[in-house]
N, C-alpha and C. Protein backbone atom coordinates (compact mmCIF):
# COMPACT_ATOMS: atom_id res chain seq x y z
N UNK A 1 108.40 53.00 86.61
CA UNK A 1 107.19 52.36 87.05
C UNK A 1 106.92 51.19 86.11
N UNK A 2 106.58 49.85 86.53
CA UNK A 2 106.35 48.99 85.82
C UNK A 2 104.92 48.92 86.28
N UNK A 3 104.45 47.77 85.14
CA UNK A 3 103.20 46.98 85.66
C UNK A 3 103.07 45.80 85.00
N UNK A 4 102.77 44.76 85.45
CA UNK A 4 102.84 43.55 84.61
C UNK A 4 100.96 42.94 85.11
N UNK A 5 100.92 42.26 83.03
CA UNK A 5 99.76 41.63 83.56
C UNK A 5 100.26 40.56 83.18
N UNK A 6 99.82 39.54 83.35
CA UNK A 6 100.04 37.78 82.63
C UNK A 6 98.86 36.78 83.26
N UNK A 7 98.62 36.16 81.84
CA UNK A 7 98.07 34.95 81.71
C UNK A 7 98.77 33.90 81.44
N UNK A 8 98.89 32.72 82.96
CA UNK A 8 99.33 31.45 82.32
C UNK A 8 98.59 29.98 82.76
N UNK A 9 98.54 29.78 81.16
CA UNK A 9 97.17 28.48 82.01
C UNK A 9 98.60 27.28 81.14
N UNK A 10 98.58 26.19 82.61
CA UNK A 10 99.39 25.30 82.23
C UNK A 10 98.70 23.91 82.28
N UNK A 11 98.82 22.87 82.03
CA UNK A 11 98.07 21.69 81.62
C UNK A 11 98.72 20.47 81.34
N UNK A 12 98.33 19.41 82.57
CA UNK A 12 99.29 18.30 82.28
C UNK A 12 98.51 17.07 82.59
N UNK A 13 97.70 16.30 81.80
CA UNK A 13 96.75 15.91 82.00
C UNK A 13 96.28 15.27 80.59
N UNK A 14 95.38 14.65 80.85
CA UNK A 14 94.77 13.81 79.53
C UNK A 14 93.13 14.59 79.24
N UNK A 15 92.81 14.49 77.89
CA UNK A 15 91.43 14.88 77.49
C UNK A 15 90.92 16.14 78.22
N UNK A 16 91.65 17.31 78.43
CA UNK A 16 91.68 18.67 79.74
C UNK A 16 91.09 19.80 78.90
N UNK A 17 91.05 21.05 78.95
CA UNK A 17 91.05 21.73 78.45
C UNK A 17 91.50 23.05 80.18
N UNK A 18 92.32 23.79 79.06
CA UNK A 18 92.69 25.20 80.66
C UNK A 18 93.02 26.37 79.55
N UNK A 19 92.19 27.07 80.41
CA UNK A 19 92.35 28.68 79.85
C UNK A 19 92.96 30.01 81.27
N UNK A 20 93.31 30.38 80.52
CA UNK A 20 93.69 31.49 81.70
C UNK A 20 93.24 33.28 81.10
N UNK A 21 92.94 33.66 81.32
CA UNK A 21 92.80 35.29 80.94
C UNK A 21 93.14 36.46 81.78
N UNK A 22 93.89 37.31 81.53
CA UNK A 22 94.15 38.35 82.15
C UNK A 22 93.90 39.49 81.48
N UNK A 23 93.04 40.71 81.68
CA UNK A 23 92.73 41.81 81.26
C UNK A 23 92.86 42.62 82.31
N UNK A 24 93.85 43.89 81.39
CA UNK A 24 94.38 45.15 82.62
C UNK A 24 94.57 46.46 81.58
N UNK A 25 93.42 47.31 82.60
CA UNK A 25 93.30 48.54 82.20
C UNK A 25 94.14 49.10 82.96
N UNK A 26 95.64 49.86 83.13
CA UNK A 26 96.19 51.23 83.30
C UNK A 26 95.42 52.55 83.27
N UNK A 27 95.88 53.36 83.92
CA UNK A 27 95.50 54.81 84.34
C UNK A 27 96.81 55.45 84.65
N UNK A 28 97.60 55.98 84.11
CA UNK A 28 98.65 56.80 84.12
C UNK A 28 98.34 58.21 84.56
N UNK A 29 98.49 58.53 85.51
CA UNK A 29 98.34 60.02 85.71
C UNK A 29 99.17 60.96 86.15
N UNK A 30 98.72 62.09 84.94
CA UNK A 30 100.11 63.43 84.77
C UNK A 30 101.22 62.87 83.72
N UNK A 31 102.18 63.65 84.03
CA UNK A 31 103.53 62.85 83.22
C UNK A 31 103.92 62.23 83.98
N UNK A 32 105.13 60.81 83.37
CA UNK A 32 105.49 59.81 83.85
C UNK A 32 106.69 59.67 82.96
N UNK A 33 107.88 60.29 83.79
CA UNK A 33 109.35 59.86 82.79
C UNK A 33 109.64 58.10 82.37
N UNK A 34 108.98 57.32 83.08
CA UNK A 34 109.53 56.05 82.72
C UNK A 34 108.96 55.04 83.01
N UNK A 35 108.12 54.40 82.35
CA UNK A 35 107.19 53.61 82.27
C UNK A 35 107.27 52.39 81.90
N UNK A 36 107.28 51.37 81.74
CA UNK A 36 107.28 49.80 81.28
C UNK A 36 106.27 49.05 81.20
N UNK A 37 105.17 48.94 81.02
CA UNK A 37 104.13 48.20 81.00
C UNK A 37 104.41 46.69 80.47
N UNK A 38 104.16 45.84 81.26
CA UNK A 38 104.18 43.87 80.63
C UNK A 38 103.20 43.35 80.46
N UNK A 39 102.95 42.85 78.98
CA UNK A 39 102.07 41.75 79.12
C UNK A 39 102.62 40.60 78.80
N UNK A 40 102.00 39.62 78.88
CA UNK A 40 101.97 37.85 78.59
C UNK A 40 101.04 37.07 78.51
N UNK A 41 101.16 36.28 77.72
CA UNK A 41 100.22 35.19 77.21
C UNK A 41 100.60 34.00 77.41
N UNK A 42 101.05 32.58 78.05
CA UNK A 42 101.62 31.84 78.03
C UNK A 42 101.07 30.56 78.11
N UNK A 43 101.00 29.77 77.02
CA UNK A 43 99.88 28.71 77.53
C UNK A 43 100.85 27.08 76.80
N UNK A 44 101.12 26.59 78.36
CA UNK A 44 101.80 25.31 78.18
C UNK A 44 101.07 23.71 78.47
N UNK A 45 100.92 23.01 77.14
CA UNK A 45 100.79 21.85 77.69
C UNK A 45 102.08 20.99 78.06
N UNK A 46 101.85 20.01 78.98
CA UNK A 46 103.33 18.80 79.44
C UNK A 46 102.51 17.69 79.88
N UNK A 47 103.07 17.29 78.74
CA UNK A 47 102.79 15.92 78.45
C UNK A 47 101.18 15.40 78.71
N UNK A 48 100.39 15.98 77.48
CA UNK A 48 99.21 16.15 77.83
C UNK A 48 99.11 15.26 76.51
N UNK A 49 97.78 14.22 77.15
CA UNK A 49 97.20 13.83 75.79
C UNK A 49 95.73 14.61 75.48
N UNK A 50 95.75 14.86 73.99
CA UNK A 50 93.91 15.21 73.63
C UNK A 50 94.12 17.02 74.55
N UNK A 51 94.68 17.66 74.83
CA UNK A 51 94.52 18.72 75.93
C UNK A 51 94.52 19.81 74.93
N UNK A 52 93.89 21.08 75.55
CA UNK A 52 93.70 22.28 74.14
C UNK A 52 93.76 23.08 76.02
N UNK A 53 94.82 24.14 75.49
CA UNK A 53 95.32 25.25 76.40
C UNK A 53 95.40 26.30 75.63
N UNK A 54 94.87 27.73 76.48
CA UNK A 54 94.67 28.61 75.60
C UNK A 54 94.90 29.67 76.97
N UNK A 55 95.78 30.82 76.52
CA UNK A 55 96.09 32.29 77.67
C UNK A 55 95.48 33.29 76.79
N UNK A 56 95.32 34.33 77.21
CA UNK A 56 94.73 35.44 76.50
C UNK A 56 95.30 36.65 77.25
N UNK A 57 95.85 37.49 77.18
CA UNK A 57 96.31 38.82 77.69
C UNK A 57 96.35 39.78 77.13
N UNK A 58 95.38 40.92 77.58
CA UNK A 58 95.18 42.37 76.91
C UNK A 58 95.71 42.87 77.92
N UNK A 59 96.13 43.78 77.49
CA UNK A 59 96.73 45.44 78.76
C UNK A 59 96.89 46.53 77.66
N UNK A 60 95.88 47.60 78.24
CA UNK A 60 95.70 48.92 77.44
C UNK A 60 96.17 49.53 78.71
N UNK A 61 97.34 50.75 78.24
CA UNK A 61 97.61 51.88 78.86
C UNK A 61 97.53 53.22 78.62
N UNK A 62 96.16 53.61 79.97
CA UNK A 62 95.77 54.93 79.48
C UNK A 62 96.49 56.01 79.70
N UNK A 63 96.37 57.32 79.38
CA UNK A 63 97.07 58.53 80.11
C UNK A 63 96.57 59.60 80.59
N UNK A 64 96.29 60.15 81.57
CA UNK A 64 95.38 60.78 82.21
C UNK A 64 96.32 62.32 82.40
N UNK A 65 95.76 64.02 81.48
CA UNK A 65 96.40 64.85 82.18
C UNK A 65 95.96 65.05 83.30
N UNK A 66 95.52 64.56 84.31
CA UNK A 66 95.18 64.93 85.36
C UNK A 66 94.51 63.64 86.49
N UNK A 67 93.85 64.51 87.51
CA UNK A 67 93.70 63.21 88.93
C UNK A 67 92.58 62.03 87.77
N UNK A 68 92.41 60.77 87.88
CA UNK A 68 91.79 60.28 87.43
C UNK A 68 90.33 58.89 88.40
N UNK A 69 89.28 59.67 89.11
CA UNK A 69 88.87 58.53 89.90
C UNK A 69 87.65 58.41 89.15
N UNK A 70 87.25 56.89 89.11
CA UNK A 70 86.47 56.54 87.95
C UNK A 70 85.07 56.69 89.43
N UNK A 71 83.93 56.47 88.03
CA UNK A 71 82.90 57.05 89.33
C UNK A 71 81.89 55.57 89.43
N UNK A 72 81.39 55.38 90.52
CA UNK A 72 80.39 54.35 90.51
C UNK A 72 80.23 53.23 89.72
N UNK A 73 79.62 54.49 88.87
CA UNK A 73 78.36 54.02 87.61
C UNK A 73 79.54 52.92 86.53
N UNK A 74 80.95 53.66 86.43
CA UNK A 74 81.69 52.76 86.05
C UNK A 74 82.42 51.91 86.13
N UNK A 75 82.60 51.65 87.85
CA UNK A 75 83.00 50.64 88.28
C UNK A 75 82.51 49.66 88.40
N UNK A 76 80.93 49.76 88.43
CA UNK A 76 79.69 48.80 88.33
C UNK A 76 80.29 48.22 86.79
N UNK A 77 80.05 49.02 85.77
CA UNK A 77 80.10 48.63 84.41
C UNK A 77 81.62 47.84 84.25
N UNK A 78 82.73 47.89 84.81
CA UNK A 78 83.55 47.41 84.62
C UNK A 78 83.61 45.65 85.56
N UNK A 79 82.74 45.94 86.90
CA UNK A 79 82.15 44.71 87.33
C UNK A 79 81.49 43.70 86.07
N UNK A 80 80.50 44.27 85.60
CA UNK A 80 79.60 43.73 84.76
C UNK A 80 80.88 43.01 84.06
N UNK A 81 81.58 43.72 83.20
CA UNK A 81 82.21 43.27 82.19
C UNK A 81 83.11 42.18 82.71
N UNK A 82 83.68 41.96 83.96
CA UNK A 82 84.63 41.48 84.53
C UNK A 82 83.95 39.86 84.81
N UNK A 83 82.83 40.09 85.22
CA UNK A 83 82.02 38.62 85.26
C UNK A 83 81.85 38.13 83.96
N UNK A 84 81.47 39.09 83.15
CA UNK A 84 81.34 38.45 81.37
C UNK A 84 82.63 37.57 81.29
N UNK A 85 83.49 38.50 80.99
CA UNK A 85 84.75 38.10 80.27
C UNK A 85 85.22 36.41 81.52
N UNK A 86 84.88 36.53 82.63
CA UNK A 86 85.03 35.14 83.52
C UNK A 86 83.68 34.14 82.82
N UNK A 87 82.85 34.27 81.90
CA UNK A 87 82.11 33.53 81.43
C UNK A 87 82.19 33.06 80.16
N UNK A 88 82.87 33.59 79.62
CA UNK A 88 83.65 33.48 78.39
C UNK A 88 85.17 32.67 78.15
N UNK A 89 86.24 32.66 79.63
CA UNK A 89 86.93 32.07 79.87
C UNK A 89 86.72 30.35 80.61
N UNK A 90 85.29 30.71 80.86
CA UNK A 90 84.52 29.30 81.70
C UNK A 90 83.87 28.78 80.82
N UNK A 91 83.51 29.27 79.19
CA UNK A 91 82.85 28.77 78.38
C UNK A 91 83.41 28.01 77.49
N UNK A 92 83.14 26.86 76.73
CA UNK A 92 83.50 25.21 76.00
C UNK A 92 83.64 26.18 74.07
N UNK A 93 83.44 27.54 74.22
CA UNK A 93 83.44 27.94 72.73
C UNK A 93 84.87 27.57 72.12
N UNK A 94 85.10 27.96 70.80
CA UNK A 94 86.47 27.62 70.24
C UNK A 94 87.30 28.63 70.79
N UNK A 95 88.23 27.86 70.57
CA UNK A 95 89.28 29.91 71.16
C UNK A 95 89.60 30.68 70.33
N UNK A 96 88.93 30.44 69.11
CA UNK A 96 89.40 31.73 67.73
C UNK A 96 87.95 32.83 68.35
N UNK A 97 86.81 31.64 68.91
CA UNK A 97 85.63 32.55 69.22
C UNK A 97 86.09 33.35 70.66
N UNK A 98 86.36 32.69 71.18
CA UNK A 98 86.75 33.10 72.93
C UNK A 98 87.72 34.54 72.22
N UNK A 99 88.71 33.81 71.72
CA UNK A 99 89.51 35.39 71.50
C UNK A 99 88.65 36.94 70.95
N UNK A 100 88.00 36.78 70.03
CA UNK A 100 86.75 37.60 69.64
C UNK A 100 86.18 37.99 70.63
N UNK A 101 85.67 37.15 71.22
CA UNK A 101 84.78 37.97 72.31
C UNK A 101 85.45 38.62 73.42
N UNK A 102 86.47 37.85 74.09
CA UNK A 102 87.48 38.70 74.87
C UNK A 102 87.60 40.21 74.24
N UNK A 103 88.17 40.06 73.15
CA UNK A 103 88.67 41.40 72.19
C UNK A 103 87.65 42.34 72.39
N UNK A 104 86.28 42.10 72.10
CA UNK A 104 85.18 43.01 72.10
C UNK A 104 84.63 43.24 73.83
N UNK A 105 85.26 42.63 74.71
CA UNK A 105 84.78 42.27 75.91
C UNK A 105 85.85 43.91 76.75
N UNK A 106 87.41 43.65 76.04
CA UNK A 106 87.93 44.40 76.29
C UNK A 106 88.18 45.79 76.10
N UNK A 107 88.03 45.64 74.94
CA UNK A 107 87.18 47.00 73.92
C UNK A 107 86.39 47.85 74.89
N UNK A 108 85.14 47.11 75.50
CA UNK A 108 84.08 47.86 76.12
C UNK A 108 84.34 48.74 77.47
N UNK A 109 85.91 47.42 78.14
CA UNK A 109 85.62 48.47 78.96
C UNK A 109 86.59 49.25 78.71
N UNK A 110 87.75 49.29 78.02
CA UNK A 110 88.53 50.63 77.78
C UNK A 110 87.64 51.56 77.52
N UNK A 111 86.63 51.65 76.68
CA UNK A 111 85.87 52.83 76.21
C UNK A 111 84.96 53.35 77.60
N UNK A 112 84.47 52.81 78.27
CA UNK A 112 83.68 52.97 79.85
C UNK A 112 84.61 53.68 80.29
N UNK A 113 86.11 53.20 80.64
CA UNK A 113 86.99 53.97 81.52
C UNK A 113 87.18 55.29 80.43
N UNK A 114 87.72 55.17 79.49
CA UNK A 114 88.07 56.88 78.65
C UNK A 114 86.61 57.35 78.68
N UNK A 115 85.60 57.22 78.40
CA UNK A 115 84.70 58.21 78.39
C UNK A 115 84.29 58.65 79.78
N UNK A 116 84.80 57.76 80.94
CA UNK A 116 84.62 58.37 82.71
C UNK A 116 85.67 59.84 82.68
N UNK A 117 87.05 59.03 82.19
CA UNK A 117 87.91 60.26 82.41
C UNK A 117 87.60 61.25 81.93
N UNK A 118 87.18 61.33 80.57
CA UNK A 118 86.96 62.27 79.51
C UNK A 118 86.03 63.23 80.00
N UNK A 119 85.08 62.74 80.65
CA UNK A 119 84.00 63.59 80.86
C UNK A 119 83.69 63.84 82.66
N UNK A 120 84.58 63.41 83.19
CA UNK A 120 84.20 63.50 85.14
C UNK A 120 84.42 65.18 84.96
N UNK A 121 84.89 65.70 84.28
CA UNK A 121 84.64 67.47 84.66
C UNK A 121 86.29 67.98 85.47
N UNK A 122 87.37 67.07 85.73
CA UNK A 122 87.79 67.61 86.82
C UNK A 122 89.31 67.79 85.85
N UNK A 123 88.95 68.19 84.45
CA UNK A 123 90.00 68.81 83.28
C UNK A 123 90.88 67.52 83.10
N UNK A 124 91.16 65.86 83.04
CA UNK A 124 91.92 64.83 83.22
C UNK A 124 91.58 64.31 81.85
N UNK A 125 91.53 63.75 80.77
CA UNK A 125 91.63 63.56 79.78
C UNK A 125 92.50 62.28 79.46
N UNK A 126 91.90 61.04 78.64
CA UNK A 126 92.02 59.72 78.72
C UNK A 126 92.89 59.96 76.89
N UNK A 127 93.86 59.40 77.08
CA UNK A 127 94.77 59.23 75.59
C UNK A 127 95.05 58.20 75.79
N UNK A 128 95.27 57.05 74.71
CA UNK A 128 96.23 55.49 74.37
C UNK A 128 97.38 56.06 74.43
N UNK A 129 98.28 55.33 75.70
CA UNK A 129 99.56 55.43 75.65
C UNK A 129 100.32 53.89 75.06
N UNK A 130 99.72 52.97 75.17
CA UNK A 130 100.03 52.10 74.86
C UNK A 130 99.15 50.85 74.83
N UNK A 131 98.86 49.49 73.93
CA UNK A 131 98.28 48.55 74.27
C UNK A 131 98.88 47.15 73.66
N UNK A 132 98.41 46.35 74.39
CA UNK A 132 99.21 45.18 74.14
C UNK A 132 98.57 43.98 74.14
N UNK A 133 98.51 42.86 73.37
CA UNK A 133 97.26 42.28 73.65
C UNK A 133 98.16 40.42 73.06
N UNK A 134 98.24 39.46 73.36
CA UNK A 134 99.14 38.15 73.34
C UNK A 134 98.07 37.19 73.39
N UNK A 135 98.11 36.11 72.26
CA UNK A 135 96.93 34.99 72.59
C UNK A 135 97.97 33.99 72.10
N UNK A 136 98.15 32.84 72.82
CA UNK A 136 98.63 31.83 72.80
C UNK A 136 97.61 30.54 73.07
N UNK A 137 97.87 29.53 72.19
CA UNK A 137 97.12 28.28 72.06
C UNK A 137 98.22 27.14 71.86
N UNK A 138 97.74 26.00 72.44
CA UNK A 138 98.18 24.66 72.11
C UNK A 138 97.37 23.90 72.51
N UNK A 139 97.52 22.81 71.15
CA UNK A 139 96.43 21.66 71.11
C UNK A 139 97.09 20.21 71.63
């Protein structure tokens, strides 16, 4: 089983600025003999004058012993977060700041999704199987 996330913001242009972000929460459920998870970060300028390009890619992979369906209340909360983190990628901040806040943006909702699994009652239990996280910049 694979899964790939990627961010690629490319930029060819004068005085520009392009960001791209991709954030991907996994849910692995039961055992899984063979797994691959991808991330990427890829951020190209060509032949850009004055241009600042910046990708950002997190992917946390969870592991679930059991069925894993997240409920409502946290899909709302993962909405919420999903518009943030698109306001943060739409925002003029630096990208040492953008990366920070992404980081803490992503943070929040891994912890929303493990504490859904952890506690929905139906014995499924949220472990880090893996995470991966790539920030690429050019000025």
């Amino acid at each position: 089983m694979t899964n790939q996330n990627v961010a690629y913001a490319y930029a060819s242009c004068a005085d520009c600025r392009t960001v791209a972000v991709a954030v991907q929460v996994v849910i692995v459920e039961g055992p899984v003999n063979d797994f691959r998870p991808a991330n990427a970060a890829v951020a190209v300028n060509d032949h850009c004058v004055r241009c600042q390009t910046f990708a950002y890619g997190h992917q946390v992979v969870l592991s679930a012993d059991g069925h894993a369906d997240l409920s409502p209340s946290t899909e709302q909360r993962i909405d919420d977060l999903d518009r943030q983190i698109d306001q943060v990628a739409g925002s003029s901040e630096a990208f040492g700041q953008m990366t920070s806040d992404l980081d803490q943006l992503t943070a929040q909702m891994v912890a929303a999704v493990k504490d859904d699994i952890n506690g929905n009652g139906n014995g499924a239990k949220a472990v880090d199987a893996s995470e991966g996280r790539q920030v690429e910049q050019q000025a």
